[in-house]
C-alpha atoms as a PDB file:
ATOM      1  CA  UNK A   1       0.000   0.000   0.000  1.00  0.00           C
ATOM      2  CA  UNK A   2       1.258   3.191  -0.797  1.00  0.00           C
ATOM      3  CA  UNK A   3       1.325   6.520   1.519  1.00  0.00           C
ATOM      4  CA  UNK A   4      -1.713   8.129  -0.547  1.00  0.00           C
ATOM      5  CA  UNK A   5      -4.025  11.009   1.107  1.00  0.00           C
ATOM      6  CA  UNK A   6      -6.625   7.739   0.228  1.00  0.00           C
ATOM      7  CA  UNK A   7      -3.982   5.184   1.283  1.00  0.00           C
ATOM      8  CA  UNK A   8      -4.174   6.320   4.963  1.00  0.00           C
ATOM      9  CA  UNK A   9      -7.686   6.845   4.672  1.00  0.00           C
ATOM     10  CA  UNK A  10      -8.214   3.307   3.259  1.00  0.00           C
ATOM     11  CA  UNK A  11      -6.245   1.902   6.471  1.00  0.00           C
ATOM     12  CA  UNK A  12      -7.682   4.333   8.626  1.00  0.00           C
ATOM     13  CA  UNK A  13     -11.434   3.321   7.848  1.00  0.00           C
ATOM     14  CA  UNK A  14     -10.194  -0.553   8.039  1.00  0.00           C
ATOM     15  CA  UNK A  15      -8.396  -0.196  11.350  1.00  0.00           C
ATOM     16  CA  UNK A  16     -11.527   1.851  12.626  1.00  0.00           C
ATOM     17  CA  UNK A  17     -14.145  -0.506  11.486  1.00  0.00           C
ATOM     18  CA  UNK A  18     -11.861  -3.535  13.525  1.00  0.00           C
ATOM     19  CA  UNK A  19     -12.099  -1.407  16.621  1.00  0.00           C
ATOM     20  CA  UNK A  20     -15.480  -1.267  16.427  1.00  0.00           C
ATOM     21  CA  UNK A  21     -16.325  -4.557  15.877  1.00  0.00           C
ATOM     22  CA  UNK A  22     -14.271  -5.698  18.288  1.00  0.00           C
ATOM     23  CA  UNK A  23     -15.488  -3.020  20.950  1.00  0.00           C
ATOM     24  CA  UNK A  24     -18.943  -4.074  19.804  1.00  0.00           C
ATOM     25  CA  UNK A  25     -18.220  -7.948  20.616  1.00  0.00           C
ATOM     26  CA  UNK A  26     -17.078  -6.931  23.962  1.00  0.00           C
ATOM     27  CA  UNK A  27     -19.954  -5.175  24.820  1.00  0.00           C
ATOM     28  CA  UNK A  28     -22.271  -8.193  24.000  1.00  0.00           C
ATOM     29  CA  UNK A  29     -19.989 -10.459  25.329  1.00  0.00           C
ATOM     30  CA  UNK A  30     -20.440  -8.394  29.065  1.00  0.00           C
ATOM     31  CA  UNK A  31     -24.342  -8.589  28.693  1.00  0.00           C
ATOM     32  CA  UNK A  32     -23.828 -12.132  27.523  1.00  0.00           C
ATOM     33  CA  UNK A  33     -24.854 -11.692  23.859  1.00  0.00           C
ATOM     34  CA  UNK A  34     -22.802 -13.221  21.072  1.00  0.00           C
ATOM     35  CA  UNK A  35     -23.366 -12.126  17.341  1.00  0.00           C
ATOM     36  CA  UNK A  36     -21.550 -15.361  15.408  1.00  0.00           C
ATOM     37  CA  UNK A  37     -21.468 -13.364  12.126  1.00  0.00           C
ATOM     38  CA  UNK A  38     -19.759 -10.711  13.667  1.00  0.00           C
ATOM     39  CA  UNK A  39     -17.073  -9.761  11.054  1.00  0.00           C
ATOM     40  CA  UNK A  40     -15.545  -6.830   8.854  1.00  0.00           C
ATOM     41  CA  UNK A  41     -15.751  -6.438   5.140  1.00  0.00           C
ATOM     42  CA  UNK A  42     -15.242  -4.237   2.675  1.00  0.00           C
ATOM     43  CA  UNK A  43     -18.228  -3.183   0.680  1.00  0.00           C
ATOM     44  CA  UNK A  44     -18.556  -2.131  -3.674  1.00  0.00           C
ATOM     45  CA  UNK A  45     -17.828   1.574  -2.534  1.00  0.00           C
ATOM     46  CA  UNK A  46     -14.772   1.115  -0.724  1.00  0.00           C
ATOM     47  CA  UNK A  47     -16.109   0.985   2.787  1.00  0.00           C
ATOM     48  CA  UNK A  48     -15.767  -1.266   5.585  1.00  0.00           C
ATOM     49  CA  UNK A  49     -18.838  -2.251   6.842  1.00  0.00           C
ATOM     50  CA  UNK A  50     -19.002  -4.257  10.164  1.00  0.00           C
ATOM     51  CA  UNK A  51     -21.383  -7.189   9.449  1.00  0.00           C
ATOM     52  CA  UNK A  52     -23.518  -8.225  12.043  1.00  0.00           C
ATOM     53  CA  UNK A  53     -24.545 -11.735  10.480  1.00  0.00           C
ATOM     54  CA  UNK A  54     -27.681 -13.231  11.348  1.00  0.00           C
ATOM     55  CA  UNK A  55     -28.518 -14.215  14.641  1.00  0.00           C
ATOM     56  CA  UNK A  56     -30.962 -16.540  16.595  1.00  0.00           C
ATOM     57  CA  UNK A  57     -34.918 -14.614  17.259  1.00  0.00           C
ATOM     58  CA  UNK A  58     -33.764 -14.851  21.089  1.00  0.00           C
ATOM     59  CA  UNK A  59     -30.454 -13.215  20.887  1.00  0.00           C
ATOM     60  CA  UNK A  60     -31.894 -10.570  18.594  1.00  0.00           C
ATOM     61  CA  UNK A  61     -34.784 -10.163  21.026  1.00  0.00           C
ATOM     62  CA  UNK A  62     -31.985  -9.883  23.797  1.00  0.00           C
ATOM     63  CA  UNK A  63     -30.020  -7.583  21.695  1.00  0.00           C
ATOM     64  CA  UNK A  64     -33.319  -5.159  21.069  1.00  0.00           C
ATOM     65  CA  UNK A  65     -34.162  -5.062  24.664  1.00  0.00           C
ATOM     66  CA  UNK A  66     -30.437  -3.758  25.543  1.00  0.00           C
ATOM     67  CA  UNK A  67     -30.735  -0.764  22.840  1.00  0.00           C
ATOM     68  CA  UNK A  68     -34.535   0.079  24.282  1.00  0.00           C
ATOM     69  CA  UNK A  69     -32.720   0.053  27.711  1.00  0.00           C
ATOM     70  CA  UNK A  70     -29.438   2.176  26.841  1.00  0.00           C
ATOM     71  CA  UNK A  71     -31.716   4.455  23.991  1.00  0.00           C
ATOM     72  CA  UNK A  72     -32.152   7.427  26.983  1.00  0.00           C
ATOM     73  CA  UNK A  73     -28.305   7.262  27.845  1.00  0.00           C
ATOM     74  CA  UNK A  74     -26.891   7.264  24.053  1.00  0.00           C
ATOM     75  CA  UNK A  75     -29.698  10.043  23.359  1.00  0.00           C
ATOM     76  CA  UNK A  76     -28.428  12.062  26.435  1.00  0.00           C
ATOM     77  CA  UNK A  77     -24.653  11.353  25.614  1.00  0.00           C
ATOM     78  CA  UNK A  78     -25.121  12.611  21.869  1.00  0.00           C
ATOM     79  CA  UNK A  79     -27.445  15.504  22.516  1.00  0.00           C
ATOM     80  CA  UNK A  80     -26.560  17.193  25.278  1.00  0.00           C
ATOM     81  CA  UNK A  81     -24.947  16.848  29.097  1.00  0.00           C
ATOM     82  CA  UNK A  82     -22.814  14.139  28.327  1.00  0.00           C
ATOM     83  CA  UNK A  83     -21.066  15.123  24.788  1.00  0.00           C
ATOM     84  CA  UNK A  84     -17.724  16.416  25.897  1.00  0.00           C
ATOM     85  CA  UNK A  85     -17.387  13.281  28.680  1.00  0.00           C
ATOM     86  CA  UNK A  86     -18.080  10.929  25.177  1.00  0.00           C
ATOM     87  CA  UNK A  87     -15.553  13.106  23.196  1.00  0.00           C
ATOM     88  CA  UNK A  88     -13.123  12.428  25.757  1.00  0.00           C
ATOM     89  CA  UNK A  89     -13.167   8.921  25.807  1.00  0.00           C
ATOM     90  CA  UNK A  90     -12.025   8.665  21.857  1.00  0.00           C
ATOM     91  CA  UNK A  91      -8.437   8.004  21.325  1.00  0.00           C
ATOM     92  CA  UNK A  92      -6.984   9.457  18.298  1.00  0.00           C
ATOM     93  CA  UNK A  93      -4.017   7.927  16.383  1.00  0.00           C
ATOM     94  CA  UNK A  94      -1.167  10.425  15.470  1.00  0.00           C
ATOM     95  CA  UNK A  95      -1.711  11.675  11.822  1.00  0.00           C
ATOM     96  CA  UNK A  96      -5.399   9.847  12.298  1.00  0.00           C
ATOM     97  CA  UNK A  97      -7.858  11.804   9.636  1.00  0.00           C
ATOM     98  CA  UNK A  98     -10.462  14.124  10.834  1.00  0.00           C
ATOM     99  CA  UNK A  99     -13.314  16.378   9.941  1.00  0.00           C
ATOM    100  CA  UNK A 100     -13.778  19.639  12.152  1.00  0.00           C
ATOM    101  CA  UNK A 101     -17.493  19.381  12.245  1.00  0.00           C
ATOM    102  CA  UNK A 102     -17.891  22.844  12.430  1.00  0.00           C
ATOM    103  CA  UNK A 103     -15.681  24.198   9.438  1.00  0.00           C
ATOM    104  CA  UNK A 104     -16.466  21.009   7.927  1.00  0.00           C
ATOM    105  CA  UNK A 105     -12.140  20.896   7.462  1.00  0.00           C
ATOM    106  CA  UNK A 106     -10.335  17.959   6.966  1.00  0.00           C
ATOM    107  CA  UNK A 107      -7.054  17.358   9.040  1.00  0.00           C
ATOM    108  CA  UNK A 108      -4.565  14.461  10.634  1.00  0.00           C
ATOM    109  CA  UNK A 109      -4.707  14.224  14.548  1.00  0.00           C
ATOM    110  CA  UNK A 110      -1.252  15.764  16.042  1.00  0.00           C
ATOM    111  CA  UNK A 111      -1.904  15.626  19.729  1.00  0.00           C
ATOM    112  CA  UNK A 112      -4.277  17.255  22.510  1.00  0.00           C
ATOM    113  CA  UNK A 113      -3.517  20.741  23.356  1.00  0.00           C
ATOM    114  CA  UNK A 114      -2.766  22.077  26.896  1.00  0.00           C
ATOM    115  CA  UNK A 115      -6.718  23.254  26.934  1.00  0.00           C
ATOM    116  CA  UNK A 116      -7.490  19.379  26.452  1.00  0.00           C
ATOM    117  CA  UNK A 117      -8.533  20.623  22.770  1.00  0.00           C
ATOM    118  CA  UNK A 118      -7.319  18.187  19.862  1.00  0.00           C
ATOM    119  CA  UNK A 119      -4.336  20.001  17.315  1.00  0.00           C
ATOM    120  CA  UNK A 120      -5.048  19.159  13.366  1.00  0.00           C
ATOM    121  CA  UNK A 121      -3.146  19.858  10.622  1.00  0.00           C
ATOM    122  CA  UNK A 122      -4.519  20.419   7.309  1.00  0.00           C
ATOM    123  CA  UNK A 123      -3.678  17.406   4.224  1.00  0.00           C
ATOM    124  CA  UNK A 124      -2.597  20.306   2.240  1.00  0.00           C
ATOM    125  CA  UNK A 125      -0.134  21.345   4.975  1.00  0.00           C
ATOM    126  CA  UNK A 126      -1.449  24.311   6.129  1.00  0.00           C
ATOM    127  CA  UNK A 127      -1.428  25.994   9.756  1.00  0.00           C
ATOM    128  CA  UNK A 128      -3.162  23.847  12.291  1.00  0.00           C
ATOM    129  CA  UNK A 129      -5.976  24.610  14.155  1.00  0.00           C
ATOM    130  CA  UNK A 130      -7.541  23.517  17.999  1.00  0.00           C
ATOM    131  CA  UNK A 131     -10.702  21.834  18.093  1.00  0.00           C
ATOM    132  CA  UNK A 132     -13.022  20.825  21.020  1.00  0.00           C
ATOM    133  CA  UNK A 133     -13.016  16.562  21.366  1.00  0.00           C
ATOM    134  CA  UNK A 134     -16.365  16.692  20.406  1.00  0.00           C
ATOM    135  CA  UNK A 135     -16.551  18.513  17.486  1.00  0.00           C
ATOM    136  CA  UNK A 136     -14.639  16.190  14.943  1.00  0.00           C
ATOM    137  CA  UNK A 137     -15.849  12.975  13.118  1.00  0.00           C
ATOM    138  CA  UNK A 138     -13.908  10.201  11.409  1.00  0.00           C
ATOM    139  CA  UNK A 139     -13.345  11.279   7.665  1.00  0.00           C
ATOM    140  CA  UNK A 140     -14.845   9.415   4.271  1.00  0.00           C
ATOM    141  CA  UNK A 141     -14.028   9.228   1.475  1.00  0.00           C
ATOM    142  CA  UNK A 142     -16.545  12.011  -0.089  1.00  0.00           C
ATOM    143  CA  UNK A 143     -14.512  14.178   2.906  1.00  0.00           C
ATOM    144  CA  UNK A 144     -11.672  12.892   0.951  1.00  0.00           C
ATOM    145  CA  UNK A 145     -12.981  14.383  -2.113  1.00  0.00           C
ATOM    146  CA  UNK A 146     -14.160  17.688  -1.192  1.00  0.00           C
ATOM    147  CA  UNK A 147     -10.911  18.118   0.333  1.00  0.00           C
ATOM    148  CA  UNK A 148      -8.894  17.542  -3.287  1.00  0.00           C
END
């Protein structure tokens, strides 16, 4: 693989997509849920997907009665009192790529500021810029291509 702007974000998205699935297995395995399908794979666009597989009626019965039970915590964590305590627990990788959700920019990760505020630097090597933890998203590939 080469060193590509879309190289890194090729990895990037692959490595991210592992994480999740395997942060997602974890948290089933702790409620006792196992998804046997659970896998990664890459899609016609590009994308990693993380497949959940098919799963028994009473595991996915199990599996809806967790999300009704965790919906008012995940809708208070997005939306409000809890969003800087969730942008805190993401770990970034160094040179990881970004989007500045409100500039809509796209940057690597260079470290966390003294503020606690996460440093980016532009793809195009411009100046860097401070952003609060919970104002960036992973970047895509259409990020990718609004940033060309």
């Amino acid at each position: 693989m080469g060193n590509s702007l879309l190289d890194r974000l090729e990895r990037q998205d692959r490595a991210f997509a592992h994480k999740v699935r395997d942060g997602l297995r974890d948290a089933l395995g702790s409620a006792g849920l196992r998804l046997p399908s659970l896998g990664v794979e890459r899609s016609v666009t590009g994308a990693h997907l993380v497949q959940l597989g098919g799963v028994a009626p009473e595991v996915a019965s199990e599996l809806a009665t967790l999300v009704w039970a965790g919906a008012p915590y995940v809708r208070a964590v997005r939306g409000g009192e809890f969003a800087e305590i969730a942008g805190a627990l993401r770990a970034y990788g160094q040179g990881e790529l970004l989007v500045d959700t409100g500039t809509g920019r796209l940057g690597g990760f260079s470290h966390v500021d003294g503020r606690g505020a996460l440093v980016l630097v532009p793809a195009d090597g411009g100046a860097p810029w401070s952003v609060g933890r919970g104002a960036v998203r992973h970047a895509t590939c259409a990020d990718l291509g609004a940033a060309s």
